[in-house]
PDB file of N, CA and C in Angstrom:
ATOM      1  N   UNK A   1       0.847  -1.175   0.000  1.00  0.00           N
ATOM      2  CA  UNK A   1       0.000   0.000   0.000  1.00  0.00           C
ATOM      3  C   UNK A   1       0.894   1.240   0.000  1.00  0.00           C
ATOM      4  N   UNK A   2       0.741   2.399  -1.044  1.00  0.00           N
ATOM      5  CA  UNK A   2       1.094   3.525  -0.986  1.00  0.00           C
ATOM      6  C   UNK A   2       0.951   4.361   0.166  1.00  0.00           C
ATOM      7  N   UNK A   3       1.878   5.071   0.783  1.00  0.00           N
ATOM      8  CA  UNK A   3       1.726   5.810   2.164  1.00  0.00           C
ATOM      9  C   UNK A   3       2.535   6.769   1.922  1.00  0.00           C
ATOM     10  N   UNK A   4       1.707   7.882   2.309  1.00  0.00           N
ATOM     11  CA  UNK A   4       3.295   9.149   1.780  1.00  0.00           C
ATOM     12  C   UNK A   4       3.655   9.446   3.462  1.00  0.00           C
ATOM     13  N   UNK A   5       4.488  10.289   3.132  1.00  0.00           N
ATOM     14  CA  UNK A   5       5.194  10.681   4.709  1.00  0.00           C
ATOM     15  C   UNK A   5       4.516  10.972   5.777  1.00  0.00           C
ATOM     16  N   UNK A   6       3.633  11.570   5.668  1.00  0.00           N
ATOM     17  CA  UNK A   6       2.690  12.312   6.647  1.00  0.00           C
ATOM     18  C   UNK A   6       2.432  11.201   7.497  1.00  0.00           C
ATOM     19  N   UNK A   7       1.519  10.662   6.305  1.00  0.00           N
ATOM     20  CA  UNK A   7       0.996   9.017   7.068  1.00  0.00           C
ATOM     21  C   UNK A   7       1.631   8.330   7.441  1.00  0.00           C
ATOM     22  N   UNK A   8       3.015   7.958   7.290  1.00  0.00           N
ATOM     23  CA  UNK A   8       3.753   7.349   7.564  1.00  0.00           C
ATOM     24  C   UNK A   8       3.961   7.480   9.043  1.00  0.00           C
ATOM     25  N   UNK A   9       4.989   8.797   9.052  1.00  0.00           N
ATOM     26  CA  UNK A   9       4.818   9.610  10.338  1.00  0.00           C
ATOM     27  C   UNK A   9       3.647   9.021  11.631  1.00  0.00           C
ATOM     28  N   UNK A  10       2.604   9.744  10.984  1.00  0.00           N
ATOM     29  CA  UNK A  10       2.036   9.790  11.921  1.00  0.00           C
ATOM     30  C   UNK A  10       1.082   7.832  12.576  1.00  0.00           C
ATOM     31  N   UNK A  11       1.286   7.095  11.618  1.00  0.00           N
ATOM     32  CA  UNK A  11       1.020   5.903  11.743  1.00  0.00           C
ATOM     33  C   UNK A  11       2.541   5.225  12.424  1.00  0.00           C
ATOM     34  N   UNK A  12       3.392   5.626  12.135  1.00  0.00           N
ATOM     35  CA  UNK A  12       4.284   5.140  13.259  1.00  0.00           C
ATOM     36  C   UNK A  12       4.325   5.407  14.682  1.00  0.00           C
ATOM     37  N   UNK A  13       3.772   6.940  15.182  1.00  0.00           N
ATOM     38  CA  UNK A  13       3.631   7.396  16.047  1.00  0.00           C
ATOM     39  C   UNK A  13       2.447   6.369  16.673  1.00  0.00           C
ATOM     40  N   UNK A  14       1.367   6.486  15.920  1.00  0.00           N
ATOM     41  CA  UNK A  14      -0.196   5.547  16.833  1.00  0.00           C
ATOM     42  C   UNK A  14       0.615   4.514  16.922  1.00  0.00           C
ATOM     43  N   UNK A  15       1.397   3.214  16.032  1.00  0.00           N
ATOM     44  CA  UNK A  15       1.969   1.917  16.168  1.00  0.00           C
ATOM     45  C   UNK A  15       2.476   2.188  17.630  1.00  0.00           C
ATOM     46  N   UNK A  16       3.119   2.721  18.247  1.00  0.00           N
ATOM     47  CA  UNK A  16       4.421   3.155  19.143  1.00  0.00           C
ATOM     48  C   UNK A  16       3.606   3.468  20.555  1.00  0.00           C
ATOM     49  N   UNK A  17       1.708   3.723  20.524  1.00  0.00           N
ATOM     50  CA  UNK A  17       1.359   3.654  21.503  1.00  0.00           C
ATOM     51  C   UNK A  17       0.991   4.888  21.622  1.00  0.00           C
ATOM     52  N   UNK A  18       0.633   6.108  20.355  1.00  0.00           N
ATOM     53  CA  UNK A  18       0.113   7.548  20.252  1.00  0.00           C
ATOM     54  C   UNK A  18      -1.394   7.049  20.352  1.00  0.00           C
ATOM     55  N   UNK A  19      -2.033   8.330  20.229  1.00  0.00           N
ATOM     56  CA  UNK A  19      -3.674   8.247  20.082  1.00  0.00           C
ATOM     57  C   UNK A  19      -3.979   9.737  19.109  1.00  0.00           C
ATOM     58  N   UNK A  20      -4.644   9.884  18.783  1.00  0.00           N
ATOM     59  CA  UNK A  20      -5.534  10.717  17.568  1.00  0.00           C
ATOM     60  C   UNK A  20      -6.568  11.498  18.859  1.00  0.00           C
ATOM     61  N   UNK A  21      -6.983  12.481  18.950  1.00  0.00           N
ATOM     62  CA  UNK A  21      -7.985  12.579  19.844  1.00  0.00           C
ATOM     63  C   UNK A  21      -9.047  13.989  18.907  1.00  0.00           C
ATOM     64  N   UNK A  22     -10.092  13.829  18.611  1.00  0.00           N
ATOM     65  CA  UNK A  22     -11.012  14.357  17.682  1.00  0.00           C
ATOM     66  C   UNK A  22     -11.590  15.642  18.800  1.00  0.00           C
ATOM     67  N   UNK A  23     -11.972  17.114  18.133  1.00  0.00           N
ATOM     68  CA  UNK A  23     -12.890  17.976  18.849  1.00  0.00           C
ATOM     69  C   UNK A  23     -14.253  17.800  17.355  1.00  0.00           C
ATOM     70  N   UNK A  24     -15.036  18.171  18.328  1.00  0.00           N
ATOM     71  CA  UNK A  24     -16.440  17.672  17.592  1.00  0.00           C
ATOM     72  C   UNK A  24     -16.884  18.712  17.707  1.00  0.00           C
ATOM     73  N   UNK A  25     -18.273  19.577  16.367  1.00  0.00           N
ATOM     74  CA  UNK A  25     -19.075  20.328  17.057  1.00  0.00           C
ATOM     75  C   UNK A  25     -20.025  20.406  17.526  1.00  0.00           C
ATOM     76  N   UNK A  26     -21.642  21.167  17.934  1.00  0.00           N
ATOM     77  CA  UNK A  26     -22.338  20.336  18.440  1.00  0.00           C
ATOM     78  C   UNK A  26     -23.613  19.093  17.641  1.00  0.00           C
ATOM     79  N   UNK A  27     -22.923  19.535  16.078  1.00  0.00           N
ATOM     80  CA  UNK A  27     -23.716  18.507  15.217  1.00  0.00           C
ATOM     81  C   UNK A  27     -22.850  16.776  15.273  1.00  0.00           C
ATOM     82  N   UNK A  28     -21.609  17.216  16.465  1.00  0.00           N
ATOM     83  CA  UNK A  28     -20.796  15.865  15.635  1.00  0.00           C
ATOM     84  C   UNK A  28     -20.227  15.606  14.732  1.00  0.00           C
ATOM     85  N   UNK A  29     -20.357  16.540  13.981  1.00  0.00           N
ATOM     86  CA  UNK A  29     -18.984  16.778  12.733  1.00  0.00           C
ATOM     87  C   UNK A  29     -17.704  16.903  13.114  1.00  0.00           C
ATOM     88  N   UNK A  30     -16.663  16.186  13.292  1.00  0.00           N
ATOM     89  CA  UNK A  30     -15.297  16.194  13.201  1.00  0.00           C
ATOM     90  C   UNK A  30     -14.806  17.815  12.719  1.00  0.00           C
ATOM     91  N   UNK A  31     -14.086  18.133  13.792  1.00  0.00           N
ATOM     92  CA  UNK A  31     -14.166  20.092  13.080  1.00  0.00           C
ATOM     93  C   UNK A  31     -12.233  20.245  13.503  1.00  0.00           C
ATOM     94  N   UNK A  32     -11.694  19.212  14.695  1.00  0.00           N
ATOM     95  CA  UNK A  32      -9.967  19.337  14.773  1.00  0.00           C
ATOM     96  C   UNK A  32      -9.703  18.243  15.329  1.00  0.00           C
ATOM     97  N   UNK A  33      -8.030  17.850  15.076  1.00  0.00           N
ATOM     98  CA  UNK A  33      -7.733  16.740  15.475  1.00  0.00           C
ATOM     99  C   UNK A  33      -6.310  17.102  15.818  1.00  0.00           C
ATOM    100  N   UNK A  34      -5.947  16.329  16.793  1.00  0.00           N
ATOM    101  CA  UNK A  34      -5.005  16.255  18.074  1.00  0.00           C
ATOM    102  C   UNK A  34      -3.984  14.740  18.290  1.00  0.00           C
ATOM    103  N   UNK A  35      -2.906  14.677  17.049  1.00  0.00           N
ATOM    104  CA  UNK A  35      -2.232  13.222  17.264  1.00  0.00           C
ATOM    105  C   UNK A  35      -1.085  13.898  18.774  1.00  0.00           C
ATOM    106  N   UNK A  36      -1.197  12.913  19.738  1.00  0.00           N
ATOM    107  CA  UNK A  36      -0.529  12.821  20.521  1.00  0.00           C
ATOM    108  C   UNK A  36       0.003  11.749  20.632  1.00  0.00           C
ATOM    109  N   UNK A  37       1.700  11.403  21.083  1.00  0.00           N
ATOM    110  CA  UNK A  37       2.479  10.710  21.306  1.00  0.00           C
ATOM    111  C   UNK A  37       2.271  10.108  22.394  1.00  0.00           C
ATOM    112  N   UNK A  38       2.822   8.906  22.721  1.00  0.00           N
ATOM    113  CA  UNK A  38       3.060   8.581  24.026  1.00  0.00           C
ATOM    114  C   UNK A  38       3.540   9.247  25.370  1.00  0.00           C
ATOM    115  N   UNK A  39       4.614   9.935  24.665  1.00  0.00           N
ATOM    116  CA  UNK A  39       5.618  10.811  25.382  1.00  0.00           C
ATOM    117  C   UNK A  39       4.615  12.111  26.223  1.00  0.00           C
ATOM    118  N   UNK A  40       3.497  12.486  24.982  1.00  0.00           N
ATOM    119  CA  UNK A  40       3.088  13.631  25.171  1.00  0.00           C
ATOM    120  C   UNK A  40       2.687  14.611  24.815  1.00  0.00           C
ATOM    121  N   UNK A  41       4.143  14.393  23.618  1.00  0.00           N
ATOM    122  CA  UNK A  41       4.399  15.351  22.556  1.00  0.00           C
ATOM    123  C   UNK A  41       2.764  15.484  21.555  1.00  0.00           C
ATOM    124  N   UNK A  42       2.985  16.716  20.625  1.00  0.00           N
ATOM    125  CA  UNK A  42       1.740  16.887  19.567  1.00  0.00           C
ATOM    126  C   UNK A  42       2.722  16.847  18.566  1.00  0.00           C
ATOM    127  N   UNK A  43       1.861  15.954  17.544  1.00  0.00           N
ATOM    128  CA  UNK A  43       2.526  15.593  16.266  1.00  0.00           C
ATOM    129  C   UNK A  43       2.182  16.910  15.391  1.00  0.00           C
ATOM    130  N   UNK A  44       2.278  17.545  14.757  1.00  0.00           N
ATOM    131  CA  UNK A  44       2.249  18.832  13.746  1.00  0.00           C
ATOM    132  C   UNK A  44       1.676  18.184  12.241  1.00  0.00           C
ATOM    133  N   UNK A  45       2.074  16.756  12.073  1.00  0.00           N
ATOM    134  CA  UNK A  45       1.832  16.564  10.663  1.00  0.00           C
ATOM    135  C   UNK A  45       0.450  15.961  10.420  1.00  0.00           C
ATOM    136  N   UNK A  46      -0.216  15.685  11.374  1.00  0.00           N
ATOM    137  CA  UNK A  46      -1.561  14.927  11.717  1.00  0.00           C
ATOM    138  C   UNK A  46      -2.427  16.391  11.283  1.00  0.00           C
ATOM    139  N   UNK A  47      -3.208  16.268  10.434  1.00  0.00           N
ATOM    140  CA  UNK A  47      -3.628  17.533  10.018  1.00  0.00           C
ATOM    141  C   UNK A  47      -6.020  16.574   9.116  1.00  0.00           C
ATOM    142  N   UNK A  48      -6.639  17.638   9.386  1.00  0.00           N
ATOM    143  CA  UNK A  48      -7.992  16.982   9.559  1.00  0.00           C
ATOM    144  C   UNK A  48      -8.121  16.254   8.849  1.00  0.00           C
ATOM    145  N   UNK A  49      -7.169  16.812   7.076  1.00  0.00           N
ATOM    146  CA  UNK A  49      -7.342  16.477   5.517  1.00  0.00           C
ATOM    147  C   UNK A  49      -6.922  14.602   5.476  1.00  0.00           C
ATOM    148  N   UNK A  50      -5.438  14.757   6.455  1.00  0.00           N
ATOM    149  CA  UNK A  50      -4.666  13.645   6.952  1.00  0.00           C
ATOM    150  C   UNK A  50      -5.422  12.280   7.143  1.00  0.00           C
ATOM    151  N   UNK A  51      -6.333  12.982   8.292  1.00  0.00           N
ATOM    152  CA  UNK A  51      -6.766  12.345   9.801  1.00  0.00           C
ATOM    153  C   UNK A  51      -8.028  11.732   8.407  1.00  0.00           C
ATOM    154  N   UNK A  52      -8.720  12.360   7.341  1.00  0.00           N
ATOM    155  CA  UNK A  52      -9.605  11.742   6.464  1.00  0.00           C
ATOM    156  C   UNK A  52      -9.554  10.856   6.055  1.00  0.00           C
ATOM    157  N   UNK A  53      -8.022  10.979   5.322  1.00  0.00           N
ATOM    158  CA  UNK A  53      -7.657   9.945   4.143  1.00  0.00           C
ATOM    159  C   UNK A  53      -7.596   8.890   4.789  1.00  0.00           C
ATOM    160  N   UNK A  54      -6.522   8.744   6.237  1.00  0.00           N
ATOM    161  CA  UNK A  54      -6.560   7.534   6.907  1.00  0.00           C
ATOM    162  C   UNK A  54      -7.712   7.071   7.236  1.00  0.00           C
ATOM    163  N   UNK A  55      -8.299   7.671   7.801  1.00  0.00           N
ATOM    164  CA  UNK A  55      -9.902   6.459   8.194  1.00  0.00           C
ATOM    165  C   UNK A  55     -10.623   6.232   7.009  1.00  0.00           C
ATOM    166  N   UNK A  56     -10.440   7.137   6.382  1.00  0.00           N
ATOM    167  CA  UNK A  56     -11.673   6.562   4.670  1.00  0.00           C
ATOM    168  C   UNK A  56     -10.387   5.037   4.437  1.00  0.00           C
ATOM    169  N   UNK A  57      -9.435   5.151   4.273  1.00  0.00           N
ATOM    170  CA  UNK A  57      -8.446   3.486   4.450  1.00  0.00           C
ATOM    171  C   UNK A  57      -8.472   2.772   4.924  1.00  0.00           C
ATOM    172  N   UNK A  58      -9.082   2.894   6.210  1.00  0.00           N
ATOM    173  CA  UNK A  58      -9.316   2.199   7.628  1.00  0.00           C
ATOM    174  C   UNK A  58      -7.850   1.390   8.077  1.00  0.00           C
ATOM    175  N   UNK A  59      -6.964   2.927   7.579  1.00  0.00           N
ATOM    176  CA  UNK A  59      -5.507   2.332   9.043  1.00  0.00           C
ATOM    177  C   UNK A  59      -5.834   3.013  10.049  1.00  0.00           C
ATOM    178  N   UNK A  60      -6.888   3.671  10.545  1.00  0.00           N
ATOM    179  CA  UNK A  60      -7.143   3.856  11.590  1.00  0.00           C
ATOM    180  C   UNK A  60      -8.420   3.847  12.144  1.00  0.00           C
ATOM    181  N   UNK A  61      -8.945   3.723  13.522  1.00  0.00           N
ATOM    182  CA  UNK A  61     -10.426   3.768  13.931  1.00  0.00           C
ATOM    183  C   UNK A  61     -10.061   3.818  15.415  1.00  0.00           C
ATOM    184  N   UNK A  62     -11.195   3.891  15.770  1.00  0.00           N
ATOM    185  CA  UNK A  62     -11.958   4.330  17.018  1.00  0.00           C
ATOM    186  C   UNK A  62     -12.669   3.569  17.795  1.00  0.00           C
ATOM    187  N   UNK A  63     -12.328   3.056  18.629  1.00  0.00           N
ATOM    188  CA  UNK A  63     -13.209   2.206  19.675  1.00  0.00           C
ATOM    189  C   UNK A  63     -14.317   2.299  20.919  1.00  0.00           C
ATOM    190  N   UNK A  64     -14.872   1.746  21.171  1.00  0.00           N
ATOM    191  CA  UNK A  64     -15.601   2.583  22.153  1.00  0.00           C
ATOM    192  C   UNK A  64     -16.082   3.823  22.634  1.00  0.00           C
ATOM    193  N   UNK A  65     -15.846   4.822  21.577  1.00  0.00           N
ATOM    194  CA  UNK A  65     -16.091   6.243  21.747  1.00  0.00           C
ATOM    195  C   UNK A  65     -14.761   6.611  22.293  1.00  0.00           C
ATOM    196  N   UNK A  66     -13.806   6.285  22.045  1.00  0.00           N
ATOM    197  CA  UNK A  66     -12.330   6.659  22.359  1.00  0.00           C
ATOM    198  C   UNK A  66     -11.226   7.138  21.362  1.00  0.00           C
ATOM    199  N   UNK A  67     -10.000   7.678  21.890  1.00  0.00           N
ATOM    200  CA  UNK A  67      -9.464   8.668  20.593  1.00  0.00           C
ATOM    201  C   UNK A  67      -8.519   7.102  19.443  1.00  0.00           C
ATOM    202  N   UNK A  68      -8.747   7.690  18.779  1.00  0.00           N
ATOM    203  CA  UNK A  68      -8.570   6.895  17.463  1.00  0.00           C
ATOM    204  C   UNK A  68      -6.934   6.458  17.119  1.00  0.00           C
ATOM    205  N   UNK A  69      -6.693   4.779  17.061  1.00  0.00           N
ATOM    206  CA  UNK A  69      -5.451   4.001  17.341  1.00  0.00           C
ATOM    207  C   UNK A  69      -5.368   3.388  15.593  1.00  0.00           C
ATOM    208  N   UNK A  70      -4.221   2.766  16.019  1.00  0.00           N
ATOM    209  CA  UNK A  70      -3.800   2.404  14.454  1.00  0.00           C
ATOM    210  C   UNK A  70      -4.912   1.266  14.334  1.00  0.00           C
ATOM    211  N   UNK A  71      -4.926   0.229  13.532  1.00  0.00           N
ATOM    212  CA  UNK A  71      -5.804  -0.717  13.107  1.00  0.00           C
ATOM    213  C   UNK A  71      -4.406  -1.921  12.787  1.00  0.00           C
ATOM    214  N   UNK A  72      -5.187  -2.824  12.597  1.00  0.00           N
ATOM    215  CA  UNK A  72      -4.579  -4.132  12.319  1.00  0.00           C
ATOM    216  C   UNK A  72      -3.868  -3.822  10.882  1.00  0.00           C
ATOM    217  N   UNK A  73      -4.763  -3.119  10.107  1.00  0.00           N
ATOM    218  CA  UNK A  73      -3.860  -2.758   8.636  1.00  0.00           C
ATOM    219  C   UNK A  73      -2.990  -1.789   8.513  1.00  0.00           C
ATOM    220  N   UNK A  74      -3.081  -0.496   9.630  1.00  0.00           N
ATOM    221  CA  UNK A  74      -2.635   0.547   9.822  1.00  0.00           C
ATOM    222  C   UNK A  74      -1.037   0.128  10.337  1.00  0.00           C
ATOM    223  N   UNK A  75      -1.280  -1.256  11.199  1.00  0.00           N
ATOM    224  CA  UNK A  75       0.102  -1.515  11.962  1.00  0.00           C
ATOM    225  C   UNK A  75       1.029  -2.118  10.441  1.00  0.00           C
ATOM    226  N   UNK A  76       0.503  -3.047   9.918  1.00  0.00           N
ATOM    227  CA  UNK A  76       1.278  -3.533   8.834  1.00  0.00           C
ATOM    228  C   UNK A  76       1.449  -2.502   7.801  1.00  0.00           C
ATOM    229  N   UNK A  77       0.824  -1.622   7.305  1.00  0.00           N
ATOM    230  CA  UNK A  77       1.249  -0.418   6.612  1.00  0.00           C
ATOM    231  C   UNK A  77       2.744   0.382   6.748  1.00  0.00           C
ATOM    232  N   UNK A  78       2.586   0.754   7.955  1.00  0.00           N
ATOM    233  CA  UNK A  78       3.839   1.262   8.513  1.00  0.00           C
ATOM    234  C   UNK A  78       4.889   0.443   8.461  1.00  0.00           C
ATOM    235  N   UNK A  79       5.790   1.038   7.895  1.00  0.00           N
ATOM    236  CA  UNK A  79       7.121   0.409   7.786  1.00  0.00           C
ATOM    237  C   UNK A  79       8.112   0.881   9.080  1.00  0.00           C
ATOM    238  N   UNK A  80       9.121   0.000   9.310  1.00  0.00           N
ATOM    239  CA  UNK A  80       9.943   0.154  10.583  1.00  0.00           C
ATOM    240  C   UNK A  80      10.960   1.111  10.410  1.00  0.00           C
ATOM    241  N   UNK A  81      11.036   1.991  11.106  1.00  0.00           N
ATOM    242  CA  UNK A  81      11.720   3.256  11.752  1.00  0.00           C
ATOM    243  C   UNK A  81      12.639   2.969  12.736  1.00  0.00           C
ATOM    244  N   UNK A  82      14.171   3.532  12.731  1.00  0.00           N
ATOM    245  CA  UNK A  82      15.037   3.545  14.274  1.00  0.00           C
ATOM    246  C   UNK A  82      13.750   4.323  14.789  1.00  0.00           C
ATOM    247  N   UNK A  83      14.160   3.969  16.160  1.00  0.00           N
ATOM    248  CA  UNK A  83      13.627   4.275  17.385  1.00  0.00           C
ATOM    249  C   UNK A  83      14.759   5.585  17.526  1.00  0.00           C
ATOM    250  N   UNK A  84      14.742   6.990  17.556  1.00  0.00           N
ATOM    251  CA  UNK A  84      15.700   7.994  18.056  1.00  0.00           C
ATOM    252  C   UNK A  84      15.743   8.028  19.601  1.00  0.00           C
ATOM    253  N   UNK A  85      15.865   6.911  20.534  1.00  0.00           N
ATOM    254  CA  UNK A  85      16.664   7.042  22.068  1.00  0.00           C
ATOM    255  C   UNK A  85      17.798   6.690  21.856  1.00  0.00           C
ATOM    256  N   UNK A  86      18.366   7.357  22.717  1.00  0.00           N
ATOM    257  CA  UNK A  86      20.034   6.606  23.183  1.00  0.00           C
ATOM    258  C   UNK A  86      19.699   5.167  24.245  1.00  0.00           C
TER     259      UNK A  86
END
């Protein structure tokens, strides 16, 4: 499967134990989105247009009314990255 950087990025981040976390308005329309790291950190490249393409793919979803993790296809998509710790 084709994955450009963004996705890449940011599907390595959810693999690694990030979450996606959605603001809604009061119709429930998806209106911003929030990839956070494990660490903490906010990912910059996770962007709404992003956050589309991936779920219309379904490398990513949402469980239980909770913020949105990689998927079973999302994990095999992602290709392996060094880890940057010492």
């Amino acid at each position: 499967m084709n994955i450009s950087k963004a996705e890449q990025r940011t599907l390595h981040v959810l693999a690694r134990g990030g979450a996606i976390f959605v603001e809604k308005d009061e119709a429930g329309k998806i209106i911003a989105v929030n990839c956070i790291t494990r660490e903490g950190w906010t990912l910059a490249d996770c962007t709404l247009a992003l956050f589309r393409k991936m779920k219309r793919r379904r490398l990513i979803a949402s469980s239980n009314s909770g913020p949105y993790r990689a998927t079973a296809i999302g994990r095999r998509s992602v290709r392996a990255q060094l880890d940057n710790r010492a």
